[in-house]
N, C-alpha and C. Protein backbone atom coordinates (compact mmCIF):
# COMPACT_ATOMS: atom_id res chain seq x y z
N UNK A 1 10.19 -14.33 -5.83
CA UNK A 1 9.35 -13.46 -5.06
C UNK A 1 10.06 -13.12 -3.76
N UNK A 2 10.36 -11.82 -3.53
CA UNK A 2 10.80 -11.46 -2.58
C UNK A 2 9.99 -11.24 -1.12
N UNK A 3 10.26 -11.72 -0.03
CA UNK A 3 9.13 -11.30 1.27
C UNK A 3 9.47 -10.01 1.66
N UNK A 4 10.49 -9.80 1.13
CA UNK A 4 10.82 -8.16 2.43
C UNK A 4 11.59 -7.27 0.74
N UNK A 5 10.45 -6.35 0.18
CA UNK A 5 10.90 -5.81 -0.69
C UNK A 5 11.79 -4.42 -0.41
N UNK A 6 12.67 -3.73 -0.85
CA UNK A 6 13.27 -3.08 -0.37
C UNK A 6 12.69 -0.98 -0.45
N UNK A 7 12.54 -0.85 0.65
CA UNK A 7 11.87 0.90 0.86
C UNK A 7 10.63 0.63 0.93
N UNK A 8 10.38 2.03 1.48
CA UNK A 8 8.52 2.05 1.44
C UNK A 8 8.16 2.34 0.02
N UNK A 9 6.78 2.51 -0.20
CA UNK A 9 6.19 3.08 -1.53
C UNK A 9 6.03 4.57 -1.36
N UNK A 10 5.50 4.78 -2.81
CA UNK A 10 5.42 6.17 -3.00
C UNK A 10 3.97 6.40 -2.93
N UNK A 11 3.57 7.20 -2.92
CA UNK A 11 1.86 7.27 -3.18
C UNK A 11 1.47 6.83 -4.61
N UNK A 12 1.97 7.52 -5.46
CA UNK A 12 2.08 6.80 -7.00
C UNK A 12 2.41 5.56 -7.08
N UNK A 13 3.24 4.81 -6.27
CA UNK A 13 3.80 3.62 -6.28
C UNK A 13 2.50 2.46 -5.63
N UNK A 14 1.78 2.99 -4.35
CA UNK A 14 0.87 2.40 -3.85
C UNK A 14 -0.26 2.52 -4.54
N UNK A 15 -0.61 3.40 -5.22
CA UNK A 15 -1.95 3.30 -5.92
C UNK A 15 -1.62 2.18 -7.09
N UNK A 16 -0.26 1.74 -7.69
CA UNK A 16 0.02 1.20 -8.78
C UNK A 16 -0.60 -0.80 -7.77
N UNK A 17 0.22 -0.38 -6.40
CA UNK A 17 0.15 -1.15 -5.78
C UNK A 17 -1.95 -2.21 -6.10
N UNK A 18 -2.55 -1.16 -5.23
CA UNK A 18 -3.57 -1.38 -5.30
C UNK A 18 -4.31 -1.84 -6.33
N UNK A 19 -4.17 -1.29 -7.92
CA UNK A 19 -4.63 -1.89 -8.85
C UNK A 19 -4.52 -3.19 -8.77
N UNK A 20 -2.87 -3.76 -8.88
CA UNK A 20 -2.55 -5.35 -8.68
C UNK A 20 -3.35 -6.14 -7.76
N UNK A 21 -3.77 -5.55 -6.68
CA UNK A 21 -3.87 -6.23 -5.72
C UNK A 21 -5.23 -6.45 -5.89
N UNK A 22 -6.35 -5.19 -6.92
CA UNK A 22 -7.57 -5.65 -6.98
C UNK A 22 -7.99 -6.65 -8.25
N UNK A 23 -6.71 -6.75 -9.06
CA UNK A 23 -7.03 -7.60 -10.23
C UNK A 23 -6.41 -9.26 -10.33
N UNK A 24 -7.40 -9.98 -9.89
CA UNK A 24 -6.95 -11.54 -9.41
C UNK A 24 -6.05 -12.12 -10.33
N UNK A 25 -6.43 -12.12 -11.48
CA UNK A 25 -5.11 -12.73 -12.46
C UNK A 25 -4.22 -11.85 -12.81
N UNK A 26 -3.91 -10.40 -11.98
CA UNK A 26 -2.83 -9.98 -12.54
C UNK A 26 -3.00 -8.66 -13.26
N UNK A 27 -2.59 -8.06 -13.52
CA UNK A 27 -2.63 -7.16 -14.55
C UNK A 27 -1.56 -6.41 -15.47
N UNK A 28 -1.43 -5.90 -16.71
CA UNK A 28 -0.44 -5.98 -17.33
C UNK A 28 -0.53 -4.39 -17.40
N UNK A 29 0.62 -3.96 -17.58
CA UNK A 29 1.33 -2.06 -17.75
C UNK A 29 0.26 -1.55 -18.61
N UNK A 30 -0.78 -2.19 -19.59
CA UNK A 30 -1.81 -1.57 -20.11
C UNK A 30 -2.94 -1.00 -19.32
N UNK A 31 -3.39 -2.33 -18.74
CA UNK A 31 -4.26 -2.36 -17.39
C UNK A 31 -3.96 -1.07 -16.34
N UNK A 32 -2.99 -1.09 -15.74
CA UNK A 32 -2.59 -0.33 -15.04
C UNK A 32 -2.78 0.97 -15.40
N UNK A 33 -2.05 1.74 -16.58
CA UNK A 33 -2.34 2.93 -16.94
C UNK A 33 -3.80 3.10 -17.54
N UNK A 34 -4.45 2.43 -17.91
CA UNK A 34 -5.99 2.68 -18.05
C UNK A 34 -6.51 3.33 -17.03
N UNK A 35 -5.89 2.21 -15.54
CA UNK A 35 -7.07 2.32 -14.54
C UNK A 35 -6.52 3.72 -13.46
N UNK A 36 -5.31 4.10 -14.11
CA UNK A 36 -4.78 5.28 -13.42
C UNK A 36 -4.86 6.68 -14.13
N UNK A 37 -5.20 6.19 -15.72
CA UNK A 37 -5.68 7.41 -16.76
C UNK A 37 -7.39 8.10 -16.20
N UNK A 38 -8.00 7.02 -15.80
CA UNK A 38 -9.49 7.57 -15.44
C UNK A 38 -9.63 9.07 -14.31
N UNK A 39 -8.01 8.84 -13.66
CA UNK A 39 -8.34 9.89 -12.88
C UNK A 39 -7.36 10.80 -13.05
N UNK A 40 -6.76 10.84 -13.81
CA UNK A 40 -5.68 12.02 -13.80
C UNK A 40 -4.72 11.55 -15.03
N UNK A 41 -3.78 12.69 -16.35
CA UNK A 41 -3.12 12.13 -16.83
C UNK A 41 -1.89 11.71 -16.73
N UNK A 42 -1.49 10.78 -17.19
CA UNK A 42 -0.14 9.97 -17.12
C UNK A 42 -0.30 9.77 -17.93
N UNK A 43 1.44 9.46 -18.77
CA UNK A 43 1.41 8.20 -19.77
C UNK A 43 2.34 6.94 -19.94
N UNK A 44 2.04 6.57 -20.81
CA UNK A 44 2.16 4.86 -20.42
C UNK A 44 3.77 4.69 -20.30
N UNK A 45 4.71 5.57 -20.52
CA UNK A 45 5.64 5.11 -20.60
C UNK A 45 6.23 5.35 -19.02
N UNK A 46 5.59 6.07 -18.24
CA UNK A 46 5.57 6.87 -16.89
C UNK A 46 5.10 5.49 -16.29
N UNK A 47 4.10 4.85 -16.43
CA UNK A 47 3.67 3.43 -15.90
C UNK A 47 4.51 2.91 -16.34
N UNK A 48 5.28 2.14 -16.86
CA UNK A 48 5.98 1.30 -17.06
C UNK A 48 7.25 1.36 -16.69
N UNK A 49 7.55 2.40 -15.88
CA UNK A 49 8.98 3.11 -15.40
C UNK A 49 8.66 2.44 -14.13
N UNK A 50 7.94 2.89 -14.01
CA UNK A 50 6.70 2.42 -11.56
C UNK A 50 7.07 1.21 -12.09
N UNK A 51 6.07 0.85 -13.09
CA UNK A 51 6.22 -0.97 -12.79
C UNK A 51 7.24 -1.39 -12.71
N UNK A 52 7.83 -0.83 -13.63
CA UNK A 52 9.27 -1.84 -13.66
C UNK A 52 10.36 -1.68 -12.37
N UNK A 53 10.07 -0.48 -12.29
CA UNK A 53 11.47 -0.12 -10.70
C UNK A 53 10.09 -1.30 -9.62
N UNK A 54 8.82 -1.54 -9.45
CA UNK A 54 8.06 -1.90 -8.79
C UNK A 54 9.21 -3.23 -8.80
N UNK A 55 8.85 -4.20 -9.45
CA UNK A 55 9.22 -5.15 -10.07
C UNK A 55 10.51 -5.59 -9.54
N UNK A 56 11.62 -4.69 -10.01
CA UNK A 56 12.86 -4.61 -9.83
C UNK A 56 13.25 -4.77 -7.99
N UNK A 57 12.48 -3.85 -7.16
CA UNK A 57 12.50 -3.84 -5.93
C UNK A 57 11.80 -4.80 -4.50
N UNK A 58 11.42 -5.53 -6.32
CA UNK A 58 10.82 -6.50 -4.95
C UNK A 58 9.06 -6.68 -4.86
N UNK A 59 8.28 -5.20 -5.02
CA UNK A 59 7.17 -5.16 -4.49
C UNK A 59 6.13 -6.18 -5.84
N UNK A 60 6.49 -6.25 -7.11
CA UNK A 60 6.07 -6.94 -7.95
C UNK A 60 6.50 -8.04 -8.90
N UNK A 61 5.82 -9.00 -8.42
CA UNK A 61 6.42 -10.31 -9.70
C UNK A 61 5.54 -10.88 -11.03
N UNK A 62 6.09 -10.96 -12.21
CA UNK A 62 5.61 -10.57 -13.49
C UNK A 62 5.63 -12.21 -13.83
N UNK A 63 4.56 -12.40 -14.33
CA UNK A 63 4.57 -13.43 -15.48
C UNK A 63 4.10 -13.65 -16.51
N UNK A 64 4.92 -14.10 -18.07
CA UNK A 64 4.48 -13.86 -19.41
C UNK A 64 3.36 -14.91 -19.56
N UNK A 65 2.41 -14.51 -20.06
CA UNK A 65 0.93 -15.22 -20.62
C UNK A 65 0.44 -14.43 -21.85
N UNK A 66 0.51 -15.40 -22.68
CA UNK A 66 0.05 -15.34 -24.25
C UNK A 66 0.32 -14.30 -24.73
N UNK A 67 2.02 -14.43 -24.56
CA UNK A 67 2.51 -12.52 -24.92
C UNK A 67 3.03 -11.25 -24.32
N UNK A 68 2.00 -11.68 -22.76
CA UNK A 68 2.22 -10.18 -22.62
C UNK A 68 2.58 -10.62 -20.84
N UNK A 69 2.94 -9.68 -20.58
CA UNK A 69 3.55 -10.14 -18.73
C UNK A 69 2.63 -9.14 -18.27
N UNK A 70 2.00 -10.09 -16.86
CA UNK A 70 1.22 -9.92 -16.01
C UNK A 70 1.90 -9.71 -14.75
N UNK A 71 1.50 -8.31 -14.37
CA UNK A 71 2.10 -8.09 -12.98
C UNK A 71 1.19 -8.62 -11.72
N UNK A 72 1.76 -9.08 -10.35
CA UNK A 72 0.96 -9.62 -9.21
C UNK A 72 1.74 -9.31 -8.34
N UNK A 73 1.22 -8.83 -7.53
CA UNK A 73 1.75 -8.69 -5.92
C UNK A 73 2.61 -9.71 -5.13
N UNK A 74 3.80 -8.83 -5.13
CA UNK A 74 4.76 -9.97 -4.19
C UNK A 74 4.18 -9.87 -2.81
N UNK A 75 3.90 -8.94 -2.33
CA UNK A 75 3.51 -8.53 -0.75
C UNK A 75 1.90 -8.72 -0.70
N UNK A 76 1.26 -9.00 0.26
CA UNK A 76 0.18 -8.77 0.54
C UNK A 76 -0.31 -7.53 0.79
N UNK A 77 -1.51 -7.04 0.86
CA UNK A 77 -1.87 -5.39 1.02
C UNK A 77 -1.99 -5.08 2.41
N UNK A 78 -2.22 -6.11 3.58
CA UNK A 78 -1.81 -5.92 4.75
C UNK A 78 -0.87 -5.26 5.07
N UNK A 79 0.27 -6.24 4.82
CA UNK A 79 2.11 -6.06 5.09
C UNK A 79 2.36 -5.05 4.47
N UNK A 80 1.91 -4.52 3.09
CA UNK A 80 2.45 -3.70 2.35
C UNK A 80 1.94 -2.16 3.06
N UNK A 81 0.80 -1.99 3.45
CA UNK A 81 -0.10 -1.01 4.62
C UNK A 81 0.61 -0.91 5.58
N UNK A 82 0.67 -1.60 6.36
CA UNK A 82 1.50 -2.00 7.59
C UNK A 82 2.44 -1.11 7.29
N UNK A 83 3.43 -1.36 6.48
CA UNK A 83 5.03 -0.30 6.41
C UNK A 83 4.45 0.78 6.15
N UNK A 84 3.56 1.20 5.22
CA UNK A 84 3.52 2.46 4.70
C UNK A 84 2.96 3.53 5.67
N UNK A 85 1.60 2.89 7.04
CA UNK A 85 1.73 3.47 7.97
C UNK A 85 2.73 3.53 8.56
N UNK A 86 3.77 2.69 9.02
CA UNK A 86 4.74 2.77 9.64
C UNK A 86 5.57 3.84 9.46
N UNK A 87 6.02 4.14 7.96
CA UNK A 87 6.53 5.43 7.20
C UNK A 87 5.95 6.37 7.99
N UNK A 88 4.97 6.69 7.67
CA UNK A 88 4.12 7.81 7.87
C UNK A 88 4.36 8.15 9.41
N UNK A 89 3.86 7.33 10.03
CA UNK A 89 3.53 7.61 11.62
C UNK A 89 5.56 7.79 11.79
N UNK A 90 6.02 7.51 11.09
CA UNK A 90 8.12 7.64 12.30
C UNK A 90 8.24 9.24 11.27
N UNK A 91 7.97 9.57 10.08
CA UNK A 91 8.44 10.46 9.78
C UNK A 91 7.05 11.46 10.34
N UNK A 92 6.35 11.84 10.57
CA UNK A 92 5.41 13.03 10.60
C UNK A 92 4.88 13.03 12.22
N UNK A 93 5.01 11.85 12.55
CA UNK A 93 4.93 11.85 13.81
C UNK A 93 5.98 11.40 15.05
N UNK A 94 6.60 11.05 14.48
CA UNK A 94 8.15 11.15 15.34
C UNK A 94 8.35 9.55 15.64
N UNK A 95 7.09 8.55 15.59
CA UNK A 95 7.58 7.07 15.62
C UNK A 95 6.02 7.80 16.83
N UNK A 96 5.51 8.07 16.93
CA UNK A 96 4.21 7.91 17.71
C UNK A 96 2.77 7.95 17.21
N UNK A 97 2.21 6.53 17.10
CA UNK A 97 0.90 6.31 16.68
C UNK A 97 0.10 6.81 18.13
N UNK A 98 -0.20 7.20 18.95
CA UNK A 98 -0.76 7.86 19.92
C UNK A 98 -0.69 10.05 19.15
N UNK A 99 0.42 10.17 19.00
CA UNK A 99 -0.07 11.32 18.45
C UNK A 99 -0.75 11.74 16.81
N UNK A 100 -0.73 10.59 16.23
CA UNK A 100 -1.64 10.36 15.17
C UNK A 100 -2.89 10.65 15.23
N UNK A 101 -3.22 9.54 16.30
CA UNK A 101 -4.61 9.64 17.02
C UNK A 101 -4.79 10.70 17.65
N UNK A 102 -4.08 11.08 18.53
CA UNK A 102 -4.79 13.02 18.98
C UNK A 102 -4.91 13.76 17.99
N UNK A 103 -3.99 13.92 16.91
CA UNK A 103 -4.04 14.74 15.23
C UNK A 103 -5.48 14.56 15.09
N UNK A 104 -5.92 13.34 14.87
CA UNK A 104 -6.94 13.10 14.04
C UNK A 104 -8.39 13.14 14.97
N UNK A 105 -8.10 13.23 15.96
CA UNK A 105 -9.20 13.55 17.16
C UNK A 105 -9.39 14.73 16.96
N UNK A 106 -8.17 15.81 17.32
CA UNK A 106 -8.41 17.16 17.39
C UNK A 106 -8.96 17.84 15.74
N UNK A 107 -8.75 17.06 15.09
CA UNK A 107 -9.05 17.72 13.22
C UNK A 107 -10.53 17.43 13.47
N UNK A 108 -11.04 16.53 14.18
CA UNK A 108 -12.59 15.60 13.73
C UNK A 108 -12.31 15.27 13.03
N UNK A 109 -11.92 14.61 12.45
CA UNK A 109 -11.70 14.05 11.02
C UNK A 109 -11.72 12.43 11.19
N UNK A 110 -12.53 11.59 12.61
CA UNK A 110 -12.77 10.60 13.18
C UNK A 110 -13.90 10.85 13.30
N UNK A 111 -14.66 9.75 12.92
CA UNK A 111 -16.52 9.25 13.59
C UNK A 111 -16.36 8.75 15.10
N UNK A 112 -17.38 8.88 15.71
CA UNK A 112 -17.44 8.46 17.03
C UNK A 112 -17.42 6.54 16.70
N UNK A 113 -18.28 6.29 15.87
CA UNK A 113 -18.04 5.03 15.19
C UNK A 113 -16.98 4.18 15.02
N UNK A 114 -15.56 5.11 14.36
CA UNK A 114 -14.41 4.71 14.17
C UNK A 114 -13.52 4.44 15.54
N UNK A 115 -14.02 5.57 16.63
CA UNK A 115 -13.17 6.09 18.06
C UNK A 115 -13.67 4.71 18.39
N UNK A 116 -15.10 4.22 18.81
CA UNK A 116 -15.55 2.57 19.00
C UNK A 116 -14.59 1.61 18.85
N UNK A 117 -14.34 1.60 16.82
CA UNK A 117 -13.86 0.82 16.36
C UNK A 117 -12.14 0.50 16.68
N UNK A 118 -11.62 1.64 17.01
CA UNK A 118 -10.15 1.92 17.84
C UNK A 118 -10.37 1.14 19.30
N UNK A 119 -11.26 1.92 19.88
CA UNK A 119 -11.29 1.24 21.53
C UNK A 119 -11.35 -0.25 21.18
N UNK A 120 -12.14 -1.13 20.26
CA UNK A 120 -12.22 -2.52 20.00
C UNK A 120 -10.99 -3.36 19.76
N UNK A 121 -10.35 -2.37 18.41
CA UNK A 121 -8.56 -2.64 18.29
C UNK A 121 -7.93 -2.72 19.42
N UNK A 122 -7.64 -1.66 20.28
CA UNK A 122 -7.02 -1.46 21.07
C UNK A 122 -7.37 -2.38 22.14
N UNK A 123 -8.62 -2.66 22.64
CA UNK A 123 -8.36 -3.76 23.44
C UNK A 123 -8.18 -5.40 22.99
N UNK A 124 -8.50 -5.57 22.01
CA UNK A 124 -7.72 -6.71 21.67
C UNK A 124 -6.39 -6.37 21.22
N UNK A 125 -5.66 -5.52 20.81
CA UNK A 125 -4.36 -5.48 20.79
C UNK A 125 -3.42 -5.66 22.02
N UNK A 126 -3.88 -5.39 23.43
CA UNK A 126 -3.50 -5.27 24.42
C UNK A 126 -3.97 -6.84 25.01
N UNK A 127 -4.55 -7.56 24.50
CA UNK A 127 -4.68 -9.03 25.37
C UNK A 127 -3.53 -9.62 24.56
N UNK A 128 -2.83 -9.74 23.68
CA UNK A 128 -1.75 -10.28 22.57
C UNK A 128 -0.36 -9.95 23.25
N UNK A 129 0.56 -10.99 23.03
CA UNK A 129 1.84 -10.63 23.73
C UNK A 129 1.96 -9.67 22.09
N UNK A 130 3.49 -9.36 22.46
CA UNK A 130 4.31 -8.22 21.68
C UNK A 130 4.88 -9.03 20.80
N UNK A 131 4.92 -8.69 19.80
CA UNK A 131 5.79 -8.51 18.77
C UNK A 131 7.03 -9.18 18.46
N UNK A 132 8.19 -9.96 18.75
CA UNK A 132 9.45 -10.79 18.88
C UNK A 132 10.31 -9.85 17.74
């Protein structure tokens, strides 16, 4: 199991992500394309390409049970979030989570609820030393 898998994900790659992460014992390349067939088509051999480069890179570790190999999350969905905002906010926003937040102020596309829930982050983020 790798801690630091290598690149960000893809959006296809993170939704593959998420399945794993909601199925406690695991889930196998069947599983997966089922739960990604409900909303759009793919086919299974297209899943099993993700999984396996998944796999290969780190973000998934497989184990055989009664036959068939069960994929599970090397990363947690925190850490794995964590980068993928990170992606996001250095390429579209230049490496500034402050202009994220004006984006998404000026769209409305924020509850006054959520703006709360930021001011709450934000001041406990700011009593915490930095980062090492």
């Amino acid at each position: 199991m790798s801690p630091q898998p290598d690149n960000a994900l893809t959006a296809v790659q993170f939704e593959i992500m998420q399945i794993v992460w909601d199925a406690p014992g695991g889930a196998t390349v069947a599983e997966i394309w089922e739960a990604i067939s409900r909303s759009r088509e793919v086919t299974r051999t297209t899943v099993l390409n993700l999984v396996g480069r998944l796999d290969k890179r780190g973000w998934l570790s497989r184990r055989k049970r009664e036959g068939v190999y069960r994929y599970f999350a090397a990363v947690d969905r925190q850490t794995a979030t964590g980068r993928v905002a990170e992606k996001f906010v250095d390429e579209f926003f230049g490496g500034s989570a402050t202009e994220l937040v004006m984006s998404l102020l000026g769209s409305k596309r924020i509850t006054a609820a959520q703006v709360e829930e930021l001011r709450k982050l934000l001041k406990s983020a700011g009593s915490q030393p930095p980062k090492a």
